[in-house]
PDB file of N, CA and C in Angstrom:
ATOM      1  N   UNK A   1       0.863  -1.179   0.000  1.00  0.00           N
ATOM      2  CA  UNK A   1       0.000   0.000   0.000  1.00  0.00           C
ATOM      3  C   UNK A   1       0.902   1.232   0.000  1.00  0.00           C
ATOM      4  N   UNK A   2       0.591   2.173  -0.914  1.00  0.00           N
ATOM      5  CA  UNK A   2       1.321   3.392  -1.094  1.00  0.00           C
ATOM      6  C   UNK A   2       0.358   4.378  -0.225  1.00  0.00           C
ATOM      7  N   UNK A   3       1.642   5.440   0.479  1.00  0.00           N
ATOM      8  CA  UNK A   3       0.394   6.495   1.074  1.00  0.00           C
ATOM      9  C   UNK A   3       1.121   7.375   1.001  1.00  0.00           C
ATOM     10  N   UNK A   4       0.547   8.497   0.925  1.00  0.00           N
ATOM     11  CA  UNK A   4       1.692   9.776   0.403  1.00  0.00           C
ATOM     12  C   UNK A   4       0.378  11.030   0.769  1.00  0.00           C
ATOM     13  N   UNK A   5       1.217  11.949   1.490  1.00  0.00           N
ATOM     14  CA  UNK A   5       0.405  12.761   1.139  1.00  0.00           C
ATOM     15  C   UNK A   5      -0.029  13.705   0.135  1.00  0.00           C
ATOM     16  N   UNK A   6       0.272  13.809  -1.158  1.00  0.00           N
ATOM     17  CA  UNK A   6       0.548  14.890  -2.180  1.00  0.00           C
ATOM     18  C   UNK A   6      -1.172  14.045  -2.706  1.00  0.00           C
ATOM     19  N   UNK A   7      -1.343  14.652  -3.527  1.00  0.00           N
ATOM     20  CA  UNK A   7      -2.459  14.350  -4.811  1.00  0.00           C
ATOM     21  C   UNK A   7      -1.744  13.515  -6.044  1.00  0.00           C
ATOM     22  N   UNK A   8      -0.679  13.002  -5.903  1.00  0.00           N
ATOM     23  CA  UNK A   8      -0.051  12.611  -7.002  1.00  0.00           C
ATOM     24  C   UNK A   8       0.960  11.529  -6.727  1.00  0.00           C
ATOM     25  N   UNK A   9       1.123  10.428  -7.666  1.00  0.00           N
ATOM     26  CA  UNK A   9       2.125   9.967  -7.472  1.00  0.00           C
ATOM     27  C   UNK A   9       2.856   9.573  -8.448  1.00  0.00           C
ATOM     28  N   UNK A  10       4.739   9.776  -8.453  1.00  0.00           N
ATOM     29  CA  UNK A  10       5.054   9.779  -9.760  1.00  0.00           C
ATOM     30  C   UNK A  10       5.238   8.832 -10.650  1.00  0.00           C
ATOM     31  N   UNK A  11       4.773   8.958 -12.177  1.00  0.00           N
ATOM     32  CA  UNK A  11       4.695   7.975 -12.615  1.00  0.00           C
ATOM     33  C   UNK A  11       3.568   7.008 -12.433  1.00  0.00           C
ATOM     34  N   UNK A  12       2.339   7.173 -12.129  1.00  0.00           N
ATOM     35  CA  UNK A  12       1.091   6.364 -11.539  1.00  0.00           C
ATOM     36  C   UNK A  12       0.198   7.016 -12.009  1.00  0.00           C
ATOM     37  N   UNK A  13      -0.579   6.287 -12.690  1.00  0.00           N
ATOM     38  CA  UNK A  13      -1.995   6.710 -13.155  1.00  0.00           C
ATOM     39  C   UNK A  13      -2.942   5.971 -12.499  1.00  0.00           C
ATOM     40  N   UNK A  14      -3.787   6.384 -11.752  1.00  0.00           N
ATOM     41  CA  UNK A  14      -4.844   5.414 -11.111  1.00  0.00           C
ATOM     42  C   UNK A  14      -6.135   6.638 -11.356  1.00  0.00           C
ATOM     43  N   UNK A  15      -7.316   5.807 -10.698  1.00  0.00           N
ATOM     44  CA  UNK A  15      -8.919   6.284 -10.559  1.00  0.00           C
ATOM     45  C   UNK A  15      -8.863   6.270  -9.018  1.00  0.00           C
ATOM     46  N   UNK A  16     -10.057   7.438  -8.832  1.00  0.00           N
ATOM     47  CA  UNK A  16      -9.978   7.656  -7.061  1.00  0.00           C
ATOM     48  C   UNK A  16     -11.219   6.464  -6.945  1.00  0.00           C
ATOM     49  N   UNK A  17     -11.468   5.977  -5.928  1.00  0.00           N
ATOM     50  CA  UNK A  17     -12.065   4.667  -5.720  1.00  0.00           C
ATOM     51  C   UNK A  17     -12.935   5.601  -4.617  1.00  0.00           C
ATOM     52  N   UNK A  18     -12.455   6.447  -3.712  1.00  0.00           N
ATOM     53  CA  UNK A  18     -13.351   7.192  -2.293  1.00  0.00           C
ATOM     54  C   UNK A  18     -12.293   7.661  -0.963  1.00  0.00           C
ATOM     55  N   UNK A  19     -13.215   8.481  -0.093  1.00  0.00           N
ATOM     56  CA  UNK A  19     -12.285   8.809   0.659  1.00  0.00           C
ATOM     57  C   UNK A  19     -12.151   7.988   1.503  1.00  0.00           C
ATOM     58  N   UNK A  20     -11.091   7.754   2.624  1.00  0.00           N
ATOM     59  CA  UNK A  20     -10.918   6.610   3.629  1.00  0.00           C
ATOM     60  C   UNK A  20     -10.571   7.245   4.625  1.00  0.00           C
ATOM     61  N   UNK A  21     -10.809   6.359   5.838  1.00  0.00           N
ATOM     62  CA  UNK A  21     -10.282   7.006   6.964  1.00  0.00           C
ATOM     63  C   UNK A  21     -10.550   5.823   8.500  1.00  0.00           C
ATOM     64  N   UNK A  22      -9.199   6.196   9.104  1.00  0.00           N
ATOM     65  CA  UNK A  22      -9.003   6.019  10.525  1.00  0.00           C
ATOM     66  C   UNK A  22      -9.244   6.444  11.617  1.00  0.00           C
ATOM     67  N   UNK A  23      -9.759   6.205  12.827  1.00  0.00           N
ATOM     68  CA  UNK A  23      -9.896   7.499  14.150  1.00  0.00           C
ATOM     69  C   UNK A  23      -9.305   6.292  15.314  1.00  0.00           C
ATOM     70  N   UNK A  24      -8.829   7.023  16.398  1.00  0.00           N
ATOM     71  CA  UNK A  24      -8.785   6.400  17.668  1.00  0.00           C
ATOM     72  C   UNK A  24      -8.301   7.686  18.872  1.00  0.00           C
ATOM     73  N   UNK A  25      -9.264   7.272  19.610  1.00  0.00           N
ATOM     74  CA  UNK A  25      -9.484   7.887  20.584  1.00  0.00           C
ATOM     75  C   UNK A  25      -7.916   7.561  21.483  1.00  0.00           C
ATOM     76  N   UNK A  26      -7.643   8.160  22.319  1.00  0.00           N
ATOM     77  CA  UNK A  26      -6.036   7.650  23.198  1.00  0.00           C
ATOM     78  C   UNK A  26      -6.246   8.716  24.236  1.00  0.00           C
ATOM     79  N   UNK A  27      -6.157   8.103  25.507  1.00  0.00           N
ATOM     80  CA  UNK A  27      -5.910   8.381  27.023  1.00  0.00           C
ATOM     81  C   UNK A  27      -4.476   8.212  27.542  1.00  0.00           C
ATOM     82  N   UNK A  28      -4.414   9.037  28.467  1.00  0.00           N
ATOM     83  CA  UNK A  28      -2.543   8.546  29.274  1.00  0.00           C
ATOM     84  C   UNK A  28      -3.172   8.370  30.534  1.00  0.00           C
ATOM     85  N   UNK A  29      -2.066   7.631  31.332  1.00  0.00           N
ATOM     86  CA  UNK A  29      -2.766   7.232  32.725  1.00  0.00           C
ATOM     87  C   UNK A  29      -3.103   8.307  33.169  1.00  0.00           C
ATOM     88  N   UNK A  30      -3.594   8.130  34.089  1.00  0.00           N
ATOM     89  CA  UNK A  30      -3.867   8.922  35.671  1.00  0.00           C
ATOM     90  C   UNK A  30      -2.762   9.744  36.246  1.00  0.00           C
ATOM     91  N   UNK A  31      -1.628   8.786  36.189  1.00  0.00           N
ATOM     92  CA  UNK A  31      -0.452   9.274  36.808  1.00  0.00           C
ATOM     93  C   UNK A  31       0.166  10.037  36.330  1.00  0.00           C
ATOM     94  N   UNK A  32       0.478   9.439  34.856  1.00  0.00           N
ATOM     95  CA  UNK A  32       0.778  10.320  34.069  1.00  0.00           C
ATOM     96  C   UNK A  32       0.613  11.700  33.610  1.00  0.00           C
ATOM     97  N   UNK A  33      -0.766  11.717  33.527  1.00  0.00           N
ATOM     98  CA  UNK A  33      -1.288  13.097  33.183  1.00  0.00           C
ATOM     99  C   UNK A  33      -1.421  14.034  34.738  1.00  0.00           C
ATOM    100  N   UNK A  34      -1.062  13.803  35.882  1.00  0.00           N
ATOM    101  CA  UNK A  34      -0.518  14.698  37.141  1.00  0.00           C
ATOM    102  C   UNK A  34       0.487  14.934  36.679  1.00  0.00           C
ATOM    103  N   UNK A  35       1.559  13.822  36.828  1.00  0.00           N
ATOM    104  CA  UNK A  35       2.842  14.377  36.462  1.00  0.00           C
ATOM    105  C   UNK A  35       2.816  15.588  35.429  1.00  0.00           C
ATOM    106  N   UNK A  36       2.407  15.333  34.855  1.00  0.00           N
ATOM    107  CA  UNK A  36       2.458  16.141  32.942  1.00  0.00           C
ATOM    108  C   UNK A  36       1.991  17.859  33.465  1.00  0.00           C
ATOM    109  N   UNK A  37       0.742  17.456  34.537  1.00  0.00           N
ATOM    110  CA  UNK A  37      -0.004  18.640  35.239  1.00  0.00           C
ATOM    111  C   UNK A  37       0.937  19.980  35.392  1.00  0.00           C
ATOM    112  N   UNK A  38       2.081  19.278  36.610  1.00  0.00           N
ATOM    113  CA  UNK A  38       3.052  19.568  37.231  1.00  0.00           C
ATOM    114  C   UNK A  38       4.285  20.314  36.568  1.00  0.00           C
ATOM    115  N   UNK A  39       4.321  19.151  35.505  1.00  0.00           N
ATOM    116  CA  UNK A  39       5.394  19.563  34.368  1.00  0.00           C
ATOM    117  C   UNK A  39       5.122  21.091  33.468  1.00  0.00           C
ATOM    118  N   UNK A  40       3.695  20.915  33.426  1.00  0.00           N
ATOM    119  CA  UNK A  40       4.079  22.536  32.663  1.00  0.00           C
ATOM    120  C   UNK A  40       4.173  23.239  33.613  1.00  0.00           C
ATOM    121  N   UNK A  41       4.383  23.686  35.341  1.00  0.00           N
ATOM    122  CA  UNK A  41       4.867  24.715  35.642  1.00  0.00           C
ATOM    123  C   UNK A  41       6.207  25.043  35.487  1.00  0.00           C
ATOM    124  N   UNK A  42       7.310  23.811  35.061  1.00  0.00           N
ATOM    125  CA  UNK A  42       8.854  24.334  34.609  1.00  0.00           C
ATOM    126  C   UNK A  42       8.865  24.247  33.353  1.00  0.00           C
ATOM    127  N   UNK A  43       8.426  23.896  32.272  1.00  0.00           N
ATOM    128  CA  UNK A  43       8.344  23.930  31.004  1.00  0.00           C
ATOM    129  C   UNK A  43       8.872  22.534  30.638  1.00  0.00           C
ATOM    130  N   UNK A  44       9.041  22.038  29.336  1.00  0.00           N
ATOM    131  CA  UNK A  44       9.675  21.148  28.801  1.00  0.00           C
ATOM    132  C   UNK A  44       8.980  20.222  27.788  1.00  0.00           C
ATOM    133  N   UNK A  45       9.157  19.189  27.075  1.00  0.00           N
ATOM    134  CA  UNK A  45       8.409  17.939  26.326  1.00  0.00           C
ATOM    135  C   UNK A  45       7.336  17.373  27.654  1.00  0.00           C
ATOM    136  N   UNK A  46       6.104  17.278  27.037  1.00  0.00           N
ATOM    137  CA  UNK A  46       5.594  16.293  27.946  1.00  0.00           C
ATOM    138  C   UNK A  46       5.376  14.818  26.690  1.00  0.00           C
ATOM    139  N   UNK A  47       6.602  14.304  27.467  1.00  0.00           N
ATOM    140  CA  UNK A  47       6.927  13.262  26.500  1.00  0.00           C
ATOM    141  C   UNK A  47       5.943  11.951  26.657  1.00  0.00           C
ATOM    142  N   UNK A  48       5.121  12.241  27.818  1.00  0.00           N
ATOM    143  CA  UNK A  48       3.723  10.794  27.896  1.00  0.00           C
ATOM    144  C   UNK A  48       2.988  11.160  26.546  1.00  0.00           C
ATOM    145  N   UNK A  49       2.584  12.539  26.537  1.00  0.00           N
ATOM    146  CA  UNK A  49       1.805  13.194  25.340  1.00  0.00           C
ATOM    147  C   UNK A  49       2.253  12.742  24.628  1.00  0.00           C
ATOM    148  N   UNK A  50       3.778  13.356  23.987  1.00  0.00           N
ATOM    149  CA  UNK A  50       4.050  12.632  22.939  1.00  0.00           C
ATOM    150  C   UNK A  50       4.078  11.510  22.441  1.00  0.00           C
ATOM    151  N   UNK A  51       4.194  10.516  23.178  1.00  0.00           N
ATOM    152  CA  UNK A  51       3.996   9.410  23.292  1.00  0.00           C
ATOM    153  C   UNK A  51       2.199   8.784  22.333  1.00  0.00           C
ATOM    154  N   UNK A  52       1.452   9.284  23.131  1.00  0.00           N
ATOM    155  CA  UNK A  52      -0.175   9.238  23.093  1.00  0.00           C
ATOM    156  C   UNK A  52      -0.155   8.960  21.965  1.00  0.00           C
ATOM    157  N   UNK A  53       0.057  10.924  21.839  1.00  0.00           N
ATOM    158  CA  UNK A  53       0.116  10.953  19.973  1.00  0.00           C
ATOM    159  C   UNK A  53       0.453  10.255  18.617  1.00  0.00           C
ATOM    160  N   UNK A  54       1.802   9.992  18.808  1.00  0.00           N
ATOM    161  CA  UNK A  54       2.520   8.928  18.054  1.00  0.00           C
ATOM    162  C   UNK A  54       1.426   8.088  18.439  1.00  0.00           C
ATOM    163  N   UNK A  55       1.249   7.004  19.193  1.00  0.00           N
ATOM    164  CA  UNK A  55       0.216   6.095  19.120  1.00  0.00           C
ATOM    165  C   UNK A  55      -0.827   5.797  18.396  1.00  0.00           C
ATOM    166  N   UNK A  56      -1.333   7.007  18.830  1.00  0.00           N
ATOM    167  CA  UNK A  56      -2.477   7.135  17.997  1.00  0.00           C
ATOM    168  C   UNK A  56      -2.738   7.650  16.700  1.00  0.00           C
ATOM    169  N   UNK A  57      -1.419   8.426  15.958  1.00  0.00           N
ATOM    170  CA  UNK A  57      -1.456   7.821  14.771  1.00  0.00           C
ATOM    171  C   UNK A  57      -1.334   6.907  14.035  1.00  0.00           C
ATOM    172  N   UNK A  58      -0.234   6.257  14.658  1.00  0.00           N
ATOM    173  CA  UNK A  58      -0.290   4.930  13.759  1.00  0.00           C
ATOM    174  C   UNK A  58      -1.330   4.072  13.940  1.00  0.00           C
ATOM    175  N   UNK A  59      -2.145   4.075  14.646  1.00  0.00           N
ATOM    176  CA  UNK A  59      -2.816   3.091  14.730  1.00  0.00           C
ATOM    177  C   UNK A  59      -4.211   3.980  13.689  1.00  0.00           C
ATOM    178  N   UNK A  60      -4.570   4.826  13.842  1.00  0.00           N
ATOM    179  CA  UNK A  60      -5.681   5.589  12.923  1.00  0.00           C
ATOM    180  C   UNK A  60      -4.738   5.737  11.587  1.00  0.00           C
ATOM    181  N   UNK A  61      -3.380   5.312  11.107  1.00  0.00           N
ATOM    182  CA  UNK A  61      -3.076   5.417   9.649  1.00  0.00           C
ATOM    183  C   UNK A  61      -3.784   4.109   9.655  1.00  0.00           C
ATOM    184  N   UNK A  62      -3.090   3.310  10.452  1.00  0.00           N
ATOM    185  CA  UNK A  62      -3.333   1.679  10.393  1.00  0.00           C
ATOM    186  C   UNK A  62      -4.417   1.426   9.814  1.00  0.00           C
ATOM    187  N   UNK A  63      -5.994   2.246  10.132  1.00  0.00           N
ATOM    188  CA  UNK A  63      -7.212   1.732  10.828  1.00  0.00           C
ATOM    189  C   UNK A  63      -7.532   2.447   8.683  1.00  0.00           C
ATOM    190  N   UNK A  64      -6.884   3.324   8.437  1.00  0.00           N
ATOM    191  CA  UNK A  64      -7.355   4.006   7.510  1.00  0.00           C
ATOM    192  C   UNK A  64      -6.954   3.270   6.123  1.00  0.00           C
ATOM    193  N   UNK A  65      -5.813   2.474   6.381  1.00  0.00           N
ATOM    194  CA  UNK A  65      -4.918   1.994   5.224  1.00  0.00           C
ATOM    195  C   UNK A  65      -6.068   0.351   5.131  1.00  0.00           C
ATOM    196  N   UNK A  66      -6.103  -0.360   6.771  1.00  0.00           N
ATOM    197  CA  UNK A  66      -7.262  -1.473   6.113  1.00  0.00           C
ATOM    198  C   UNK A  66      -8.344  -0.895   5.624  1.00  0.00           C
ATOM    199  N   UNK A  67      -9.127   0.092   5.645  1.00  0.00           N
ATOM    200  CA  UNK A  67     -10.392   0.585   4.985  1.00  0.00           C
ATOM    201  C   UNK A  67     -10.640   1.162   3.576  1.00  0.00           C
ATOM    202  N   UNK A  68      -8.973   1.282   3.009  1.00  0.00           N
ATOM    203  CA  UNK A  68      -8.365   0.873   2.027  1.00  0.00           C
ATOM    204  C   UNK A  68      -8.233  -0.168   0.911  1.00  0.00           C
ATOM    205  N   UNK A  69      -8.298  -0.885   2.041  1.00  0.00           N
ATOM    206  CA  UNK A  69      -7.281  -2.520   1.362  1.00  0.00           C
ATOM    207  C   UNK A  69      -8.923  -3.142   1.421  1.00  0.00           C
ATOM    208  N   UNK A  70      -9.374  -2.599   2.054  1.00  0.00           N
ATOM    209  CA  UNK A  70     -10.783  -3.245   2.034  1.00  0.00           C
ATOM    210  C   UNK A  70     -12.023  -2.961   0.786  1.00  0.00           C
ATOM    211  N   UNK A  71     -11.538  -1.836   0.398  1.00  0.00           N
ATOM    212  CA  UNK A  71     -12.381  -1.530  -0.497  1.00  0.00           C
ATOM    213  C   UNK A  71     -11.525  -1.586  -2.270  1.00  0.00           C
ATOM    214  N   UNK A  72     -10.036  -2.017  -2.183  1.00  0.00           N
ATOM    215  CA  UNK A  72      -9.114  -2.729  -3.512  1.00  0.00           C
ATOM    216  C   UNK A  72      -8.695  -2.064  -3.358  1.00  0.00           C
ATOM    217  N   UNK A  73      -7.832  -0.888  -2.965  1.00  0.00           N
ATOM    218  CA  UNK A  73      -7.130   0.267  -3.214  1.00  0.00           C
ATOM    219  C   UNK A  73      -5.703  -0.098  -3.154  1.00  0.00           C
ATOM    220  N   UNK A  74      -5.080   0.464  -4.251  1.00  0.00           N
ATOM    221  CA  UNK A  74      -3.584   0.276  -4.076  1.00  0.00           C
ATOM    222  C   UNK A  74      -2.512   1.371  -3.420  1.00  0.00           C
ATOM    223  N   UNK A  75      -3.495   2.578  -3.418  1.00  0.00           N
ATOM    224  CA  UNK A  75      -2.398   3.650  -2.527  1.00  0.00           C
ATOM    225  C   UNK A  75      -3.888   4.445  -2.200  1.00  0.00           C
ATOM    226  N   UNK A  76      -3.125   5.591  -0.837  1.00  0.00           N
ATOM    227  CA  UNK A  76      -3.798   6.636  -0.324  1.00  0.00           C
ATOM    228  C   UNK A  76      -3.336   7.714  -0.455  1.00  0.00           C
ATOM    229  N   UNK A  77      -4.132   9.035  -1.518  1.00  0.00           N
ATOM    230  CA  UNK A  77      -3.031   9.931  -1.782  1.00  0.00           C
ATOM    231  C   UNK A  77      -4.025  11.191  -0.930  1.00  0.00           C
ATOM    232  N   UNK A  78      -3.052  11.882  -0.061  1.00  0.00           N
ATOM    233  CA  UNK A  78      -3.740  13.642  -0.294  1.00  0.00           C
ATOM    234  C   UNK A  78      -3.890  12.938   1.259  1.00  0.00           C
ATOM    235  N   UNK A  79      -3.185  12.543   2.150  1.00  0.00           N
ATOM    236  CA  UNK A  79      -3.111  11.889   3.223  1.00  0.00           C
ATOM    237  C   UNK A  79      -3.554  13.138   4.438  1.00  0.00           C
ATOM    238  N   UNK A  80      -3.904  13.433   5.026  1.00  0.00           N
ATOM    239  CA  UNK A  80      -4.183  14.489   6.425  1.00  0.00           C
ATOM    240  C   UNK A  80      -4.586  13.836   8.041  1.00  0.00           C
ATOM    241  N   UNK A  81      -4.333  14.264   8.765  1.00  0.00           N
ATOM    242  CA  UNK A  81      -4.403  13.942   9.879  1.00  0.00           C
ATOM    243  C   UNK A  81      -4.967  15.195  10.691  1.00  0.00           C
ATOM    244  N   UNK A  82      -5.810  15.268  11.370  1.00  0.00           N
ATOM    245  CA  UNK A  82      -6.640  15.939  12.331  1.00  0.00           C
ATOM    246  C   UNK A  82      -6.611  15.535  13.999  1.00  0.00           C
ATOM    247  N   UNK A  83      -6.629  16.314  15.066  1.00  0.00           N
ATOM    248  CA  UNK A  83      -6.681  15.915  15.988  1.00  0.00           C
ATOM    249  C   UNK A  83      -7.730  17.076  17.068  1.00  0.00           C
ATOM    250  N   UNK A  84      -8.277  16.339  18.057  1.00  0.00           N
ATOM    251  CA  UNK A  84      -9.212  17.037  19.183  1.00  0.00           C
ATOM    252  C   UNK A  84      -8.907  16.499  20.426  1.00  0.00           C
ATOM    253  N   UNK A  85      -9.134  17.549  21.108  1.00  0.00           N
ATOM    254  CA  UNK A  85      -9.605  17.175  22.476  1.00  0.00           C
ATOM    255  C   UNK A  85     -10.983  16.458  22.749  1.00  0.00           C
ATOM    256  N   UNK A  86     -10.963  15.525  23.364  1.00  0.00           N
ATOM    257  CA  UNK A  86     -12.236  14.738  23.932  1.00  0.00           C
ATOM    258  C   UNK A  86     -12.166  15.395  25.343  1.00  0.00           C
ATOM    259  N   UNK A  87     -10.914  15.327  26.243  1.00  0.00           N
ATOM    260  CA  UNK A  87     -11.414  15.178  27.591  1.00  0.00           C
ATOM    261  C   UNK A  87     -10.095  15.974  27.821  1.00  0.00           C
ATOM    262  N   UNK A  88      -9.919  16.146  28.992  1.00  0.00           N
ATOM    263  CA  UNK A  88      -8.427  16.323  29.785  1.00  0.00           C
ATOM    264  C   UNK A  88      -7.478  14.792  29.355  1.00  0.00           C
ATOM    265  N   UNK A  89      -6.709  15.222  29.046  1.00  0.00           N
ATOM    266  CA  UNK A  89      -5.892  13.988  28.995  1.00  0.00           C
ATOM    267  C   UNK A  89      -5.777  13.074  27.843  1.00  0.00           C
ATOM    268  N   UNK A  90      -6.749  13.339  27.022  1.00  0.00           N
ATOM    269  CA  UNK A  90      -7.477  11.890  26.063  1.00  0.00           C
ATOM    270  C   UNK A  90      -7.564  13.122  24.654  1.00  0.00           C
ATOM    271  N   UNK A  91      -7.402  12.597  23.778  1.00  0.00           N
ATOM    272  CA  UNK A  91      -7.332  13.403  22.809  1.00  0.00           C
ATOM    273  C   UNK A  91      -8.152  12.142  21.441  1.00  0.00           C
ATOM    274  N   UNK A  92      -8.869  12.774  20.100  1.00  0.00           N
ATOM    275  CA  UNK A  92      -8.942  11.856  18.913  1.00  0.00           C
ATOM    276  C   UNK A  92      -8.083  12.300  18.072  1.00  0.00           C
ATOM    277  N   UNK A  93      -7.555  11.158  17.339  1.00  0.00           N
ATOM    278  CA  UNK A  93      -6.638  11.194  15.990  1.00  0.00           C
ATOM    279  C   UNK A  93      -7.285  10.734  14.929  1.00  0.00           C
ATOM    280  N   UNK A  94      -7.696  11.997  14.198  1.00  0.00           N
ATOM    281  CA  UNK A  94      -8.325  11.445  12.439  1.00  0.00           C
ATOM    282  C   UNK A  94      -7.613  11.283  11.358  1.00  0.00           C
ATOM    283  N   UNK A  95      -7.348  10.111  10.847  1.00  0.00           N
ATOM    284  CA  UNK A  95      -6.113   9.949   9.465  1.00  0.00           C
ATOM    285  C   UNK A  95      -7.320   9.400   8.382  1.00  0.00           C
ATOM    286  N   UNK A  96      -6.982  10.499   7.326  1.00  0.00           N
ATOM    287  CA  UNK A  96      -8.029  11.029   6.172  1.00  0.00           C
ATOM    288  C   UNK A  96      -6.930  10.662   5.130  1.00  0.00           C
ATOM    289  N   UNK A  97      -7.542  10.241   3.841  1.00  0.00           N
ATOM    290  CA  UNK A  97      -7.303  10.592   2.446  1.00  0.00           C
ATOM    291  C   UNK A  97      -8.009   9.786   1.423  1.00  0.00           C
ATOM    292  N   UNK A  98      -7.548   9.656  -0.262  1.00  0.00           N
ATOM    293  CA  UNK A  98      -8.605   9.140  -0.861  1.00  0.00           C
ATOM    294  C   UNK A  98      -7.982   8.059  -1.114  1.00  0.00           C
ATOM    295  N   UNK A  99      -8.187   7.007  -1.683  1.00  0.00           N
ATOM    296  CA  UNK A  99      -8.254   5.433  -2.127  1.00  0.00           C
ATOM    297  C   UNK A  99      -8.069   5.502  -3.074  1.00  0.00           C
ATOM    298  N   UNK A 100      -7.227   4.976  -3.726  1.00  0.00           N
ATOM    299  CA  UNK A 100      -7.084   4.755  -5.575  1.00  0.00           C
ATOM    300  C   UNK A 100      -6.480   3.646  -6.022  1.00  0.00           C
ATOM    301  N   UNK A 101      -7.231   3.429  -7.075  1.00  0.00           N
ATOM    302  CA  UNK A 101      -6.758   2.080  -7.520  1.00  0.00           C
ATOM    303  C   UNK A 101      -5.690   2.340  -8.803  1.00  0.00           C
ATOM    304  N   UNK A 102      -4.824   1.890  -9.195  1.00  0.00           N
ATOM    305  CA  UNK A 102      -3.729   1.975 -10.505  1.00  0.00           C
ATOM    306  C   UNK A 102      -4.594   1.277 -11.280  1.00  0.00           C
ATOM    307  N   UNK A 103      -4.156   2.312 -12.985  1.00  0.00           N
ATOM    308  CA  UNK A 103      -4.396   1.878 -14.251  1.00  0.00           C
ATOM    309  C   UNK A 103      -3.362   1.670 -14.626  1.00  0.00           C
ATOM    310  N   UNK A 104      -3.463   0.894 -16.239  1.00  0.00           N
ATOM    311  CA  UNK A 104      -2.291   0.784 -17.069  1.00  0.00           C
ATOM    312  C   UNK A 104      -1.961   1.913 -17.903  1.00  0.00           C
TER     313      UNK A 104
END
């Protein structure tokens, strides 16, 4: 599976098949997110966050690339990712783009 974010890929002629997409919701502990609390009064990475994040993209590319493969697609072009707050602590990750299948 090809995924790219551009509208194009070189050398590839395909048909758009539809748009696709991944989401997952992601929480950090309890503990974690005190600590993190704490942490922005000296500044720095709150590296649990970062953590989250990373997570939860790959797993919403993941979720976006089978919904893909599910519908024949050989790549995902024009790729985007979105993110929200749900709660304190817990954030959603949306991984968007379209489905296309290659011609000759």
């Amino acid at each position: 599976m090809v995924l790219v974010n551009t509208d194009y890929i070189p050398g590839k002629k395909f048909e758009m098949i539809g748009m696709v997409r991944g989401s997952m919701i992601q929480s950090v502990h309890f503990g974690k997110d005190l600590v993190n609390s704490f942490k922005t009064l000296v500044g720095g990475e709150l590296t649990s966050y970062t953590e989250m994040m990373n997570e939860a993209r790959a797993v919403a590319t993941k979720r976006m690339t089978e919904d893909a493969e599910a519908l024949g697609a050989d790549a995902v072009i024009n790729i985007r990712y979105a993110s929200s707050a749900v709660m304190q602590g817990a954030a959603e990750v949306m991984a968007y783009g379209t489905a296309v299948k290659f011609v000759d």
